[in-house]
PDB file of N, CA and C in Angstrom:
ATOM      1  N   UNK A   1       0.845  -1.175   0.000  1.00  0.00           N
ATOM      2  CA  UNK A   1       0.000   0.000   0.000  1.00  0.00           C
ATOM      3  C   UNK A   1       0.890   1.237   0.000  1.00  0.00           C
ATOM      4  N   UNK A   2       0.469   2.238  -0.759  1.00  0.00           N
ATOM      5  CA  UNK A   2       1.453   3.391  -0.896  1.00  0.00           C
ATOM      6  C   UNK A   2       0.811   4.038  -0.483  1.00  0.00           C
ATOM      7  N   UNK A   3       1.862   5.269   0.478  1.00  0.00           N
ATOM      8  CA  UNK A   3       1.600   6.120   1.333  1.00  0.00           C
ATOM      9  C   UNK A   3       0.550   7.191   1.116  1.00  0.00           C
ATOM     10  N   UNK A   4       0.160   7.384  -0.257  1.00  0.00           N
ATOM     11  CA  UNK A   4      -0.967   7.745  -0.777  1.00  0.00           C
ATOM     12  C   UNK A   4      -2.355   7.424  -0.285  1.00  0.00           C
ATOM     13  N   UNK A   5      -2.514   5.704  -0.649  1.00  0.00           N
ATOM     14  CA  UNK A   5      -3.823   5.210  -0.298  1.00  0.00           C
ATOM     15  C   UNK A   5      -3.498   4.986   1.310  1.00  0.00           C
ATOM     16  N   UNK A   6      -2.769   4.847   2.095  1.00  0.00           N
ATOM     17  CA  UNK A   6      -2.783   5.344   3.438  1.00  0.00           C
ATOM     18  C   UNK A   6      -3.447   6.039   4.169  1.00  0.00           C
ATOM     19  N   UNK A   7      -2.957   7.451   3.480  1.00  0.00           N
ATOM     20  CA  UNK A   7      -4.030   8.485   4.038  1.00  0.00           C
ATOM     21  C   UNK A   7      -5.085   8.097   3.492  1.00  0.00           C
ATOM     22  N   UNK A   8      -5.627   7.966   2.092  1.00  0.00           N
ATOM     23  CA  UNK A   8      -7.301   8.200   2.142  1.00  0.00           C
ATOM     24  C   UNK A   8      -7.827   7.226   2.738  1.00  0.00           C
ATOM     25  N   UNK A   9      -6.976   5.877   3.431  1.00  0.00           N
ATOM     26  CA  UNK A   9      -7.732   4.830   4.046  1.00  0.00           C
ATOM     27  C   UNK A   9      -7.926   5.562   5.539  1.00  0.00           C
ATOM     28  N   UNK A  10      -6.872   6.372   5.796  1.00  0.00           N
ATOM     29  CA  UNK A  10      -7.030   7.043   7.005  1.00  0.00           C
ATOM     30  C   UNK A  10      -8.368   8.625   6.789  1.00  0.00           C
ATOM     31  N   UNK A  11      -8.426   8.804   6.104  1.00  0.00           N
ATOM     32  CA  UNK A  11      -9.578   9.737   6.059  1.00  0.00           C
ATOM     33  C   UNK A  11     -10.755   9.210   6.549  1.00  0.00           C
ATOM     34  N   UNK A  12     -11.059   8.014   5.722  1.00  0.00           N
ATOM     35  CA  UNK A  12     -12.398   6.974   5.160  1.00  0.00           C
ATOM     36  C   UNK A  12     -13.293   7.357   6.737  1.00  0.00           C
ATOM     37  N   UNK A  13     -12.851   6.906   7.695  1.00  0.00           N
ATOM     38  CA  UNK A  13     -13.890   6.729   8.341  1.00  0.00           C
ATOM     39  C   UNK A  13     -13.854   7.778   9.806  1.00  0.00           C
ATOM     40  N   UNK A  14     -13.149   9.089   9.608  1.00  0.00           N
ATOM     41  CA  UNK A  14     -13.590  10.494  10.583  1.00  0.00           C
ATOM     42  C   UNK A  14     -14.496  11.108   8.774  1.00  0.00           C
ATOM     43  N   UNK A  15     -14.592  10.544   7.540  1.00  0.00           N
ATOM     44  CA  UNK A  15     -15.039  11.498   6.587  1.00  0.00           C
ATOM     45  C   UNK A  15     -16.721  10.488   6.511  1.00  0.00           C
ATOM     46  N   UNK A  16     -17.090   9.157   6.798  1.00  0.00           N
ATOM     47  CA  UNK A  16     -18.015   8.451   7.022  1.00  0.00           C
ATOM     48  C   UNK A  16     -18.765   9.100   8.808  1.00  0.00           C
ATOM     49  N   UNK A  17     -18.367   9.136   9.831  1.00  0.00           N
ATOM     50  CA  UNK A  17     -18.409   9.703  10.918  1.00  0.00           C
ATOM     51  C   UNK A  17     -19.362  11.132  10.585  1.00  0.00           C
ATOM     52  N   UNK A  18     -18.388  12.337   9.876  1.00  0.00           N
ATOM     53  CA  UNK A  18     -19.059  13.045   9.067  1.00  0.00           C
ATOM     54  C   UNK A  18     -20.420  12.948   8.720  1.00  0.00           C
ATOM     55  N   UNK A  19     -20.348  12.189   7.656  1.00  0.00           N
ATOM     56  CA  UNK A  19     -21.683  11.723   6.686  1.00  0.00           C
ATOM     57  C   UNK A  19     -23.073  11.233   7.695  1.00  0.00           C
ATOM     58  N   UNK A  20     -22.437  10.145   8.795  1.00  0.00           N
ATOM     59  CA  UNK A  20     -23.298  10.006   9.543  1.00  0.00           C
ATOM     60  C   UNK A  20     -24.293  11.219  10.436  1.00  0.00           C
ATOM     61  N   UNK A  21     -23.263  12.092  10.881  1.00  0.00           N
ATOM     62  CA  UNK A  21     -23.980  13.060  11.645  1.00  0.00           C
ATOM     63  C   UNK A  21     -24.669  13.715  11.132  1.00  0.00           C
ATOM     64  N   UNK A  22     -23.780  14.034   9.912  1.00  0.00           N
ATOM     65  CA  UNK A  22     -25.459  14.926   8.873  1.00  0.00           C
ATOM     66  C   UNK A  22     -26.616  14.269   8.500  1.00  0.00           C
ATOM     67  N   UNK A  23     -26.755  12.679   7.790  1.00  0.00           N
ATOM     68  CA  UNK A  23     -27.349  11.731   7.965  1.00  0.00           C
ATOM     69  C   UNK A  23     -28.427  11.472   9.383  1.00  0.00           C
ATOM     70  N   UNK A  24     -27.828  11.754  10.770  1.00  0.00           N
ATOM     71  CA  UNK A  24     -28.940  11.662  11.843  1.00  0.00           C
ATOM     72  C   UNK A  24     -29.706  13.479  11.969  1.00  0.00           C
ATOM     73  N   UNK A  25     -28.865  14.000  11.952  1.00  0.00           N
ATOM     74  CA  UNK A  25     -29.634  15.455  12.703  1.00  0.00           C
ATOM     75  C   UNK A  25     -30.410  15.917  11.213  1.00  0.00           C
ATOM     76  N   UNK A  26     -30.123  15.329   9.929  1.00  0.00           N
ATOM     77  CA  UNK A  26     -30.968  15.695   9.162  1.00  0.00           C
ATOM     78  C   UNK A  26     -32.597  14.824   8.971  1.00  0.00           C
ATOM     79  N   UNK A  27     -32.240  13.484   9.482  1.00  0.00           N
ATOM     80  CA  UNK A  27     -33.614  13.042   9.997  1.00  0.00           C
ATOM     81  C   UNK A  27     -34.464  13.353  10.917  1.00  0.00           C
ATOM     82  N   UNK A  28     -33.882  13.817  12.086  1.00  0.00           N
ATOM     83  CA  UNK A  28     -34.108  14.176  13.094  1.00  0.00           C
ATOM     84  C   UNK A  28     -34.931  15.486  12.970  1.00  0.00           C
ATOM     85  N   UNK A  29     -34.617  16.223  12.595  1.00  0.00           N
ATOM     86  CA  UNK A  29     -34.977  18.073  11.731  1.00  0.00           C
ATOM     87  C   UNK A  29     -36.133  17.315  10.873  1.00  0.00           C
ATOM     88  N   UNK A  30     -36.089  16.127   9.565  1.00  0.00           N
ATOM     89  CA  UNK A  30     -37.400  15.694   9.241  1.00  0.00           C
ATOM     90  C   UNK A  30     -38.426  15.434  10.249  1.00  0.00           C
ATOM     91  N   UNK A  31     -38.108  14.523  11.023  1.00  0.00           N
ATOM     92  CA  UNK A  31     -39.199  14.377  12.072  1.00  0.00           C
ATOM     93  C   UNK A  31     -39.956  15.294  12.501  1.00  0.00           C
ATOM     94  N   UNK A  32     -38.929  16.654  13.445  1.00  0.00           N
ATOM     95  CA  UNK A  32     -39.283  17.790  13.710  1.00  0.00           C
ATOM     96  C   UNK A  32     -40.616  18.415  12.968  1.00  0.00           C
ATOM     97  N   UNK A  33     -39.623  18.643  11.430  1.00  0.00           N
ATOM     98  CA  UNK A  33     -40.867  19.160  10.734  1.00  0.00           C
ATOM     99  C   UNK A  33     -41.833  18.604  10.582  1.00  0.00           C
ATOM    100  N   UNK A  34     -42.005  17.195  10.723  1.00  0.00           N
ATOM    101  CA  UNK A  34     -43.407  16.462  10.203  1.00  0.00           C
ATOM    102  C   UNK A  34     -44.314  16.730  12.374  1.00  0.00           C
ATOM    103  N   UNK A  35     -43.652  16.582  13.310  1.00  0.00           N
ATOM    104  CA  UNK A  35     -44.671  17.027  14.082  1.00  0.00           C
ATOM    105  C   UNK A  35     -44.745  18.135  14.398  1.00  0.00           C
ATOM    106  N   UNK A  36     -43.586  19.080  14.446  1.00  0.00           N
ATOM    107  CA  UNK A  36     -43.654  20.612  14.880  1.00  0.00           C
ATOM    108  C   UNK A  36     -43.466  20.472  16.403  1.00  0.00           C
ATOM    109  N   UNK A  37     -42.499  19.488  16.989  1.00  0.00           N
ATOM    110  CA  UNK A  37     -41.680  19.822  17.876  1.00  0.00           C
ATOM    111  C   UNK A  37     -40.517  18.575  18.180  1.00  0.00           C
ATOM    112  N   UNK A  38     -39.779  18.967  18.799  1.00  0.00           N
ATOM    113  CA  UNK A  38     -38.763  18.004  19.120  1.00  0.00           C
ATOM    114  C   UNK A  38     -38.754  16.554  19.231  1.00  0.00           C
ATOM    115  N   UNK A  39     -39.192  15.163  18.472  1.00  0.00           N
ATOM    116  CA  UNK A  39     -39.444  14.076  18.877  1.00  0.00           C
ATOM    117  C   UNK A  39     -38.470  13.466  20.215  1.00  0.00           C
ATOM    118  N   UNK A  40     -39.568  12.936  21.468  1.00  0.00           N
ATOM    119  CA  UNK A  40     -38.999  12.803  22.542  1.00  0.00           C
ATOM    120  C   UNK A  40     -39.595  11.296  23.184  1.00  0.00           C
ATOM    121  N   UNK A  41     -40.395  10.689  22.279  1.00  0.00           N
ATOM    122  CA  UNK A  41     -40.702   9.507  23.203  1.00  0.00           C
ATOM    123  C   UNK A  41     -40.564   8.515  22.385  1.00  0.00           C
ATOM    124  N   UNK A  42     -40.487   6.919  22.715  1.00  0.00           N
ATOM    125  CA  UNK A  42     -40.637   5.651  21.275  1.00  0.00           C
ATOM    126  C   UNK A  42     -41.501   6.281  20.539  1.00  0.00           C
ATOM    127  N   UNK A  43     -41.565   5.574  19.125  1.00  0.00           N
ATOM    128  CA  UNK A  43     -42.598   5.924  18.225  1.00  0.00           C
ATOM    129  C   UNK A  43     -43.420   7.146  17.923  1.00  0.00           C
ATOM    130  N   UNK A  44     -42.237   8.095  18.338  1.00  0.00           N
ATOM    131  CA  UNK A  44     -43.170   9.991  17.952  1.00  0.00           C
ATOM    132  C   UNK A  44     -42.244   9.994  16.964  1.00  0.00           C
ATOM    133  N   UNK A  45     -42.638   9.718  15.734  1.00  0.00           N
ATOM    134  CA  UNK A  45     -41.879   9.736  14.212  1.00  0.00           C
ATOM    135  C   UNK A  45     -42.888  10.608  13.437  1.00  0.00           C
ATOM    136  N   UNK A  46     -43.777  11.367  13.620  1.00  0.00           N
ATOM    137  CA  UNK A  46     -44.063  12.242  12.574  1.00  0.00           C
ATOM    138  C   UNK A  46     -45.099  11.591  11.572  1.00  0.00           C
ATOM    139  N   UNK A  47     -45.396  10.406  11.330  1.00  0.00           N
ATOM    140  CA  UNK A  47     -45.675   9.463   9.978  1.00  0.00           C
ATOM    141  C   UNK A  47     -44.225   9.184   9.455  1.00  0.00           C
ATOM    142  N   UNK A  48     -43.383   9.867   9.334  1.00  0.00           N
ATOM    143  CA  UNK A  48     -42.044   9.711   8.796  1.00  0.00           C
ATOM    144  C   UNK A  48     -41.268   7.661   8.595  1.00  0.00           C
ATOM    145  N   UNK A  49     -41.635   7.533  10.058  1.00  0.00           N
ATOM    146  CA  UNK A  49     -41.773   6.131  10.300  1.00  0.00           C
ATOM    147  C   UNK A  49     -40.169   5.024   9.979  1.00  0.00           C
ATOM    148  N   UNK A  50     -40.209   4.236   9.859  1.00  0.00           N
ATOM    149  CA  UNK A  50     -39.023   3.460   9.225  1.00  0.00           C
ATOM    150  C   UNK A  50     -38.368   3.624   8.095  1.00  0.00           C
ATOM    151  N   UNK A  51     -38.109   4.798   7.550  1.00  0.00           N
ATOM    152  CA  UNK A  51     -37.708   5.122   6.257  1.00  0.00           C
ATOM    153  C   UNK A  51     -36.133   4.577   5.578  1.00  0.00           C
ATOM    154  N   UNK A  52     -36.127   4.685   4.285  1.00  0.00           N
ATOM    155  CA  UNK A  52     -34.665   4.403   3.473  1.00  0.00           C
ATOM    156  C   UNK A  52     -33.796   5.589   4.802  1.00  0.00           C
ATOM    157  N   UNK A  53     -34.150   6.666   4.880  1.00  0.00           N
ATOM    158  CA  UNK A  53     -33.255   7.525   5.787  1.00  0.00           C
ATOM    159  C   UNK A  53     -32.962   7.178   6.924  1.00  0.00           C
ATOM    160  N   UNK A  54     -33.797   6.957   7.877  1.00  0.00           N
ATOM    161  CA  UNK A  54     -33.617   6.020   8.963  1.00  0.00           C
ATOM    162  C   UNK A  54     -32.660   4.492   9.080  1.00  0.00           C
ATOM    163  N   UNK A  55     -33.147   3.700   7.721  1.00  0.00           N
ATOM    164  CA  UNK A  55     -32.345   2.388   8.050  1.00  0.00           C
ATOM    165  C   UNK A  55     -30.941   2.722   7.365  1.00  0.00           C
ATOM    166  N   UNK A  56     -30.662   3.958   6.664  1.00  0.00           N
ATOM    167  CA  UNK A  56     -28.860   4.106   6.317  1.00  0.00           C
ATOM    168  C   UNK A  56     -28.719   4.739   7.538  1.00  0.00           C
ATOM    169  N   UNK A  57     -29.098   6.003   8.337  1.00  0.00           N
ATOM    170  CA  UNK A  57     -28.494   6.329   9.030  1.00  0.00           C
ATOM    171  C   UNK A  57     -27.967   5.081  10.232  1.00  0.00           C
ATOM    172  N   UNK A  58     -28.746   4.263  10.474  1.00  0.00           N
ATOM    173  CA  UNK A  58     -28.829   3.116  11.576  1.00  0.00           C
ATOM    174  C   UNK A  58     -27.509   2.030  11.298  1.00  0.00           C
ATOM    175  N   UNK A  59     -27.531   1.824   9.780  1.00  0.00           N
ATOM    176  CA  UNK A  59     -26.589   1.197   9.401  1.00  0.00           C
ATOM    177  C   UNK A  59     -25.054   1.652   9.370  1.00  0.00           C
ATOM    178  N   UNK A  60     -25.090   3.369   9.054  1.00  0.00           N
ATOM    179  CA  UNK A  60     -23.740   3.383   9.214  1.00  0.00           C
ATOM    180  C   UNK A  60     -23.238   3.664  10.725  1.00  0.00           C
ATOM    181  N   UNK A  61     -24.271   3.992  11.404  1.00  0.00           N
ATOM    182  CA  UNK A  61     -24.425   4.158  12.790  1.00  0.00           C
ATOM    183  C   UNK A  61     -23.323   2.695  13.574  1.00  0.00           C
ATOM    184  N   UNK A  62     -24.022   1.188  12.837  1.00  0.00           N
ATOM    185  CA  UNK A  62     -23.251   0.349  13.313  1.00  0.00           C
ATOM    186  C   UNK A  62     -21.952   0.222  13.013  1.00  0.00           C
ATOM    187  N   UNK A  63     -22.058   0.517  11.695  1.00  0.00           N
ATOM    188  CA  UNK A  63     -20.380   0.245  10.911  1.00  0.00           C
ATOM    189  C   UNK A  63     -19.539   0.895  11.807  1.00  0.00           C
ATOM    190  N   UNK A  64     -20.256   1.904  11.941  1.00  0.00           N
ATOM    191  CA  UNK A  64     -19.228   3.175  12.637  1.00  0.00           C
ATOM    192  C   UNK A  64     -18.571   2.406  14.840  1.00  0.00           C
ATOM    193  N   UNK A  65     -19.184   2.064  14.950  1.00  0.00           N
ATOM    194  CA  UNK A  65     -19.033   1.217  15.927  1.00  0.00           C
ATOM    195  C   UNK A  65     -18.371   0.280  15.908  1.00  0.00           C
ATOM    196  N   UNK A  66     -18.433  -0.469  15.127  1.00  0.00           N
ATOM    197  CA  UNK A  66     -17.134  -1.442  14.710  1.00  0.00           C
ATOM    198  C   UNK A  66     -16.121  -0.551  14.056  1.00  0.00           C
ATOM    199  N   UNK A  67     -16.257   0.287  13.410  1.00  0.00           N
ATOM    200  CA  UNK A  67     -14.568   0.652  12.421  1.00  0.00           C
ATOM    201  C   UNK A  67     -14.178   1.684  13.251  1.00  0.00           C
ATOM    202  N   UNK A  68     -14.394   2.880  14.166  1.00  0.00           N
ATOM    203  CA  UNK A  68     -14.063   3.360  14.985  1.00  0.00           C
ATOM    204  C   UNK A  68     -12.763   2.689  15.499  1.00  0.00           C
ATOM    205  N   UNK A  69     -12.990   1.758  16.662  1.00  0.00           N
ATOM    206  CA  UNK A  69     -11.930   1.556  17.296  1.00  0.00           C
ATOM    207  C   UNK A  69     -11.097   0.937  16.718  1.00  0.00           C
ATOM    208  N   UNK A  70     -11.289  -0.443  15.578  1.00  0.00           N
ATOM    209  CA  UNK A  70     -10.570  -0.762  14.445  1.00  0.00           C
ATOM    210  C   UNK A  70      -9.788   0.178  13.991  1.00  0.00           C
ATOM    211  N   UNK A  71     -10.278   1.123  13.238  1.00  0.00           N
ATOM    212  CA  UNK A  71      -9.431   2.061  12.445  1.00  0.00           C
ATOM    213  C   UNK A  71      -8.561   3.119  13.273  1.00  0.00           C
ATOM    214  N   UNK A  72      -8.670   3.077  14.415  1.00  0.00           N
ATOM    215  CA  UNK A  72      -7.962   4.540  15.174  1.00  0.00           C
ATOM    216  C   UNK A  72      -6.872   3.041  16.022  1.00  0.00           C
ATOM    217  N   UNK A  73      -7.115   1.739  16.198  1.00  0.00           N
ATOM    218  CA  UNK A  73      -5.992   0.667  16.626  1.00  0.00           C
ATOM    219  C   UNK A  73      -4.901   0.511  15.160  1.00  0.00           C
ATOM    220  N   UNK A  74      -5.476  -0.027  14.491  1.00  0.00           N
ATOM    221  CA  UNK A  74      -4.766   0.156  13.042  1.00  0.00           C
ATOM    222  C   UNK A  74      -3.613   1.314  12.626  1.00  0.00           C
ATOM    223  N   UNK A  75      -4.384   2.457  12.832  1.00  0.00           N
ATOM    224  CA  UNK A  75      -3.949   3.680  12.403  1.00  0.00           C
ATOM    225  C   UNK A  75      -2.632   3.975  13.253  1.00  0.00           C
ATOM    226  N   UNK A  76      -3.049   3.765  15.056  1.00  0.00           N
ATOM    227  CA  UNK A  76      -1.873   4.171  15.807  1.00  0.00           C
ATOM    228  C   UNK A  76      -0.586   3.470  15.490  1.00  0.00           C
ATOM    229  N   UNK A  77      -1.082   2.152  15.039  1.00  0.00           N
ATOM    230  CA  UNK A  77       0.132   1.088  15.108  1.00  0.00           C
ATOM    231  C   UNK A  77       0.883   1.324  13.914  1.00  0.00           C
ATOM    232  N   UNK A  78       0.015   2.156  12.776  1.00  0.00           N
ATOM    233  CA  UNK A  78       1.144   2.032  11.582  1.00  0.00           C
ATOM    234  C   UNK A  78       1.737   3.775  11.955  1.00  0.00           C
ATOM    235  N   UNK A  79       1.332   4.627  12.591  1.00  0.00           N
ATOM    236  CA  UNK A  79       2.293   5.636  12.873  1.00  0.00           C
ATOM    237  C   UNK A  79       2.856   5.470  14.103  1.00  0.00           C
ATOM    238  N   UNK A  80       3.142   4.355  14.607  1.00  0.00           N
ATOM    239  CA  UNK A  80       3.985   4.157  16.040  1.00  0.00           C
ATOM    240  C   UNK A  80       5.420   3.227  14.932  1.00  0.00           C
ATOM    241  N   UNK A  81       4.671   2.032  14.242  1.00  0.00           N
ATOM    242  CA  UNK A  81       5.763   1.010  13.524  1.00  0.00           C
ATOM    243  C   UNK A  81       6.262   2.055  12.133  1.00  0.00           C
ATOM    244  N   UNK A  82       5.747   3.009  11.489  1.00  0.00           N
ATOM    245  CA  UNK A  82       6.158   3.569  10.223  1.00  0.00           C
ATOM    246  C   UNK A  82       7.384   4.546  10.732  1.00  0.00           C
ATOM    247  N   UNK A  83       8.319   4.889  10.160  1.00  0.00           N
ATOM    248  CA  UNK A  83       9.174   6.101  10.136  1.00  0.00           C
ATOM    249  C   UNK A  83       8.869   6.854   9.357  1.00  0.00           C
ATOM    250  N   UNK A  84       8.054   7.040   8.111  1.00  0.00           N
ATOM    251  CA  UNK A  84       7.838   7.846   7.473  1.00  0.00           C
ATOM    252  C   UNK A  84       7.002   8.754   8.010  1.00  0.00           C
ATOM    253  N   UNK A  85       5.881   8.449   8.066  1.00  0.00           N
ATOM    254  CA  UNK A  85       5.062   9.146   9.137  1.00  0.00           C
ATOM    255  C   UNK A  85       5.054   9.986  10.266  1.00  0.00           C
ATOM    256  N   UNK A  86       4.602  11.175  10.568  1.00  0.00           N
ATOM    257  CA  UNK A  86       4.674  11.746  12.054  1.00  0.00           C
ATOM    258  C   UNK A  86       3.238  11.700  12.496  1.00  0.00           C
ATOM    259  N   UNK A  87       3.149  11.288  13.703  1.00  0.00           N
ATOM    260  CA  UNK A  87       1.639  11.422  14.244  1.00  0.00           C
ATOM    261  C   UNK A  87       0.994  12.543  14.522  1.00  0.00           C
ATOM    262  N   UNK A  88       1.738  13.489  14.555  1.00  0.00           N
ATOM    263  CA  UNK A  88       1.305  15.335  15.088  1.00  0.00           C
ATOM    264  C   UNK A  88      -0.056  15.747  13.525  1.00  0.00           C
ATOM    265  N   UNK A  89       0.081  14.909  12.134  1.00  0.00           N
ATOM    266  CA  UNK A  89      -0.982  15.358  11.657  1.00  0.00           C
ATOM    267  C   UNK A  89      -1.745  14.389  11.886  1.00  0.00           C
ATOM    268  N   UNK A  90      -1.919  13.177  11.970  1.00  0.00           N
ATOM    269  CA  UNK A  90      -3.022  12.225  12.132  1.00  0.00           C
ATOM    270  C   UNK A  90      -3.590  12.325  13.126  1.00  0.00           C
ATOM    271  N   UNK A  91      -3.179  12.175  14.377  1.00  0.00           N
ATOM    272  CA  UNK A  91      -4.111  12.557  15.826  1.00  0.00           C
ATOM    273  C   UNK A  91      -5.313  13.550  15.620  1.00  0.00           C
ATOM    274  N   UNK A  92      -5.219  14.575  15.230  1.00  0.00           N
ATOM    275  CA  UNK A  92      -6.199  15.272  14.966  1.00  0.00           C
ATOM    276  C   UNK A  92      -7.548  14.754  13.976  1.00  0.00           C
ATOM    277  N   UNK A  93      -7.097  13.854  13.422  1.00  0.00           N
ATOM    278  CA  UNK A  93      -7.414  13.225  12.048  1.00  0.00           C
ATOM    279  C   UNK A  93      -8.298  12.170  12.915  1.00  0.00           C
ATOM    280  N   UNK A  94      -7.458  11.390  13.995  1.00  0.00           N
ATOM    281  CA  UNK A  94      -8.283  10.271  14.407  1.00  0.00           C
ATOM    282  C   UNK A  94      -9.075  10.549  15.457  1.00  0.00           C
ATOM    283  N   UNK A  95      -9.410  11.769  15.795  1.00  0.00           N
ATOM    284  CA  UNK A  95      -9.859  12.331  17.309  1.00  0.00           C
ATOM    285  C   UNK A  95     -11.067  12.168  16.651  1.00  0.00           C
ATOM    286  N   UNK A  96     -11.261  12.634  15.414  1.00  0.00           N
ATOM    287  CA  UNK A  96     -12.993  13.764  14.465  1.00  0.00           C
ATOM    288  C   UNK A  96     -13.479  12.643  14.981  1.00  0.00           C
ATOM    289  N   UNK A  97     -13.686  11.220  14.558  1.00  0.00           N
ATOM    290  CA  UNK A  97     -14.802  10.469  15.103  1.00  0.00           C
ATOM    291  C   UNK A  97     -15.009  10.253  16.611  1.00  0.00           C
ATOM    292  N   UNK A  98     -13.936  10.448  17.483  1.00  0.00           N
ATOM    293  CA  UNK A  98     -14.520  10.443  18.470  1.00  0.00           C
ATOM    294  C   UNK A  98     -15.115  11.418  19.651  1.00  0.00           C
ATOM    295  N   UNK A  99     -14.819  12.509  18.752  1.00  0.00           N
ATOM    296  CA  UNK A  99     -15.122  13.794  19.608  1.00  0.00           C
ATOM    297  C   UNK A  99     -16.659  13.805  18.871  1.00  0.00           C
ATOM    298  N   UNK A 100     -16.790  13.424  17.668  1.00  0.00           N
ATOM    299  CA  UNK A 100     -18.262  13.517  17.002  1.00  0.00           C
ATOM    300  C   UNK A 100     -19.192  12.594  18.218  1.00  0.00           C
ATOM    301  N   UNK A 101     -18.420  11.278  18.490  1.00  0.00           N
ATOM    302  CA  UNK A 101     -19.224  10.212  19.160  1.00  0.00           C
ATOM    303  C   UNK A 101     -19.621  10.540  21.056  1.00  0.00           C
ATOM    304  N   UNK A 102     -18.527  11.636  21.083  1.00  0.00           N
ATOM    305  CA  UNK A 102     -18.733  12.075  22.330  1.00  0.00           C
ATOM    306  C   UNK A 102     -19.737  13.529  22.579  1.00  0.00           C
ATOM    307  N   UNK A 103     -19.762  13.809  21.469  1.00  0.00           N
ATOM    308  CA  UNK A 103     -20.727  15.110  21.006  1.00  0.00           C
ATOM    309  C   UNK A 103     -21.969  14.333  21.092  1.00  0.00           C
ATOM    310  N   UNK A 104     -22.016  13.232  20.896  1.00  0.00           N
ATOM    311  CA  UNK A 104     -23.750  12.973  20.544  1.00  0.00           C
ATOM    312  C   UNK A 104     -23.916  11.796  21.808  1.00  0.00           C
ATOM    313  N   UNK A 105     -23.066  11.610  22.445  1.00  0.00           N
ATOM    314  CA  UNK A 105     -23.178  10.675  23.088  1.00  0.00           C
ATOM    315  C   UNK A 105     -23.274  11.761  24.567  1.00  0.00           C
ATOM    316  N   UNK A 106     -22.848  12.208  24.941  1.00  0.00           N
ATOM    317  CA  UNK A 106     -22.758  13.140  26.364  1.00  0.00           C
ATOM    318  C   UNK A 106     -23.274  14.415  26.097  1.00  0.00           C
ATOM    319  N   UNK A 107     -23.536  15.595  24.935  1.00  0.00           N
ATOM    320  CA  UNK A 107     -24.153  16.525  24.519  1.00  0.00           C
ATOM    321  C   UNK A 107     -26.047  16.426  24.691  1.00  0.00           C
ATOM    322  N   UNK A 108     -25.874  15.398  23.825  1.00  0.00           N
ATOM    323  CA  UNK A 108     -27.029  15.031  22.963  1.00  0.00           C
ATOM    324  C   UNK A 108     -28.191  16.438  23.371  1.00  0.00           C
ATOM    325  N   UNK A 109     -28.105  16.868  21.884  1.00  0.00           N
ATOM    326  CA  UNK A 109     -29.286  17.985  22.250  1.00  0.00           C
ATOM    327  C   UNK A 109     -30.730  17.313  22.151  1.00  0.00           C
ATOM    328  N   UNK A 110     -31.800  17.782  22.610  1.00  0.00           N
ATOM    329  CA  UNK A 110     -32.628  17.380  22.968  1.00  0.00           C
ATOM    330  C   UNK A 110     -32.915  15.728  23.092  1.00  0.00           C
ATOM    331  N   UNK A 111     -32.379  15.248  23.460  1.00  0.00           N
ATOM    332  CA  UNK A 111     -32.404  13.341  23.741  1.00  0.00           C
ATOM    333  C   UNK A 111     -32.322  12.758  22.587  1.00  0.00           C
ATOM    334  N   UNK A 112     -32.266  13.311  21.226  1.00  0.00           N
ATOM    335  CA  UNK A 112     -32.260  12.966  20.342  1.00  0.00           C
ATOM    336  C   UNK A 112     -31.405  11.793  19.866  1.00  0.00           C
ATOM    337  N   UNK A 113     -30.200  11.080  20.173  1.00  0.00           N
ATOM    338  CA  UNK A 113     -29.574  10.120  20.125  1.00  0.00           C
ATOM    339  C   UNK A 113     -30.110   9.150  21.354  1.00  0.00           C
ATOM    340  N   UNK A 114     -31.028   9.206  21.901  1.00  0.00           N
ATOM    341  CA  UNK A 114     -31.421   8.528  22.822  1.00  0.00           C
ATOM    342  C   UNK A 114     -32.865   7.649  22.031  1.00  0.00           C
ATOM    343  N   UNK A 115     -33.705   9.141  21.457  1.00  0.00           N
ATOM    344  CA  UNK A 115     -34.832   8.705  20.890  1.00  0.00           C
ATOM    345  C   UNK A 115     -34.703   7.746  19.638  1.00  0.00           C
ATOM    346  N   UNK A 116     -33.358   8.198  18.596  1.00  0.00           N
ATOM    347  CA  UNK A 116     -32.971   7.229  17.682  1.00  0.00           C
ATOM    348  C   UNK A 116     -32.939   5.768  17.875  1.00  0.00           C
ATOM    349  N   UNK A 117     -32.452   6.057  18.697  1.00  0.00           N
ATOM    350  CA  UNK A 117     -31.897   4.249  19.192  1.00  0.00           C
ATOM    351  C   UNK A 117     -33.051   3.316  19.723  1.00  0.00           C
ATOM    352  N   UNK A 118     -34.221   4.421  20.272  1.00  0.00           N
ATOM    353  CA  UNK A 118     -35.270   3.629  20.802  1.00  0.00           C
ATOM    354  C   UNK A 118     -35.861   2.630  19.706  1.00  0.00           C
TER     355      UNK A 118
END
């Protein structure tokens, strides 16, 4: 693998992480609009209901749970074993998913990662 596809393998998943969050708070904002306030209990979906939007966001939701710690174990070990490499730009690189996961996980504006999951 050349140091090229390296990085974009190292992008792949703080740039999926990304995708996800816009992916939930933009369903979430659907819901909203379909009742005209914050969905806060099981099954207050608007009519919106089980949608294509719902089951990708859910899905990369899991991926992201598995490749998370995968990819940030992976990642450390090839800038701890590489010499080419310095870790001072990647750290920042491998934080995005988990500062995203700690944003929605300990933030969570209106329970909204709570109500998802229900």
């Amino acid at each position: 693998m050349t140091s090229k596809q390296r990085n974009y393998t190292l992008l792949a998943v703080p740039g999926v992480s990304v995708v996800w969050l816009l992916l939930f708070y933009s369903f979430c904002l659907r819901v909203r609009l379909a009742l005209g306030h914050w969905p806060t209990t099981i099954g207050e979906d608007g009519g919106v209901g089980a949608s294509f939007h719902y089951h990708l966001g859910f899905l990369i939701l899991v991926a992201l749970y598995i490749a998370v710690p995968i990819s940030t174990i992976l990642s450390a070990g090839v800038l701890i074993f590489s010499r080419r490499h310095s870790p001072s730009g990647a750290i920042p690189i491998l934080l995005i998913p988990w500062l995203i996961w700690a944003f929605v996980t300990f933030v969570d504006p209106h329970g909204l990662y709570l109500w998802y999951l229900d």
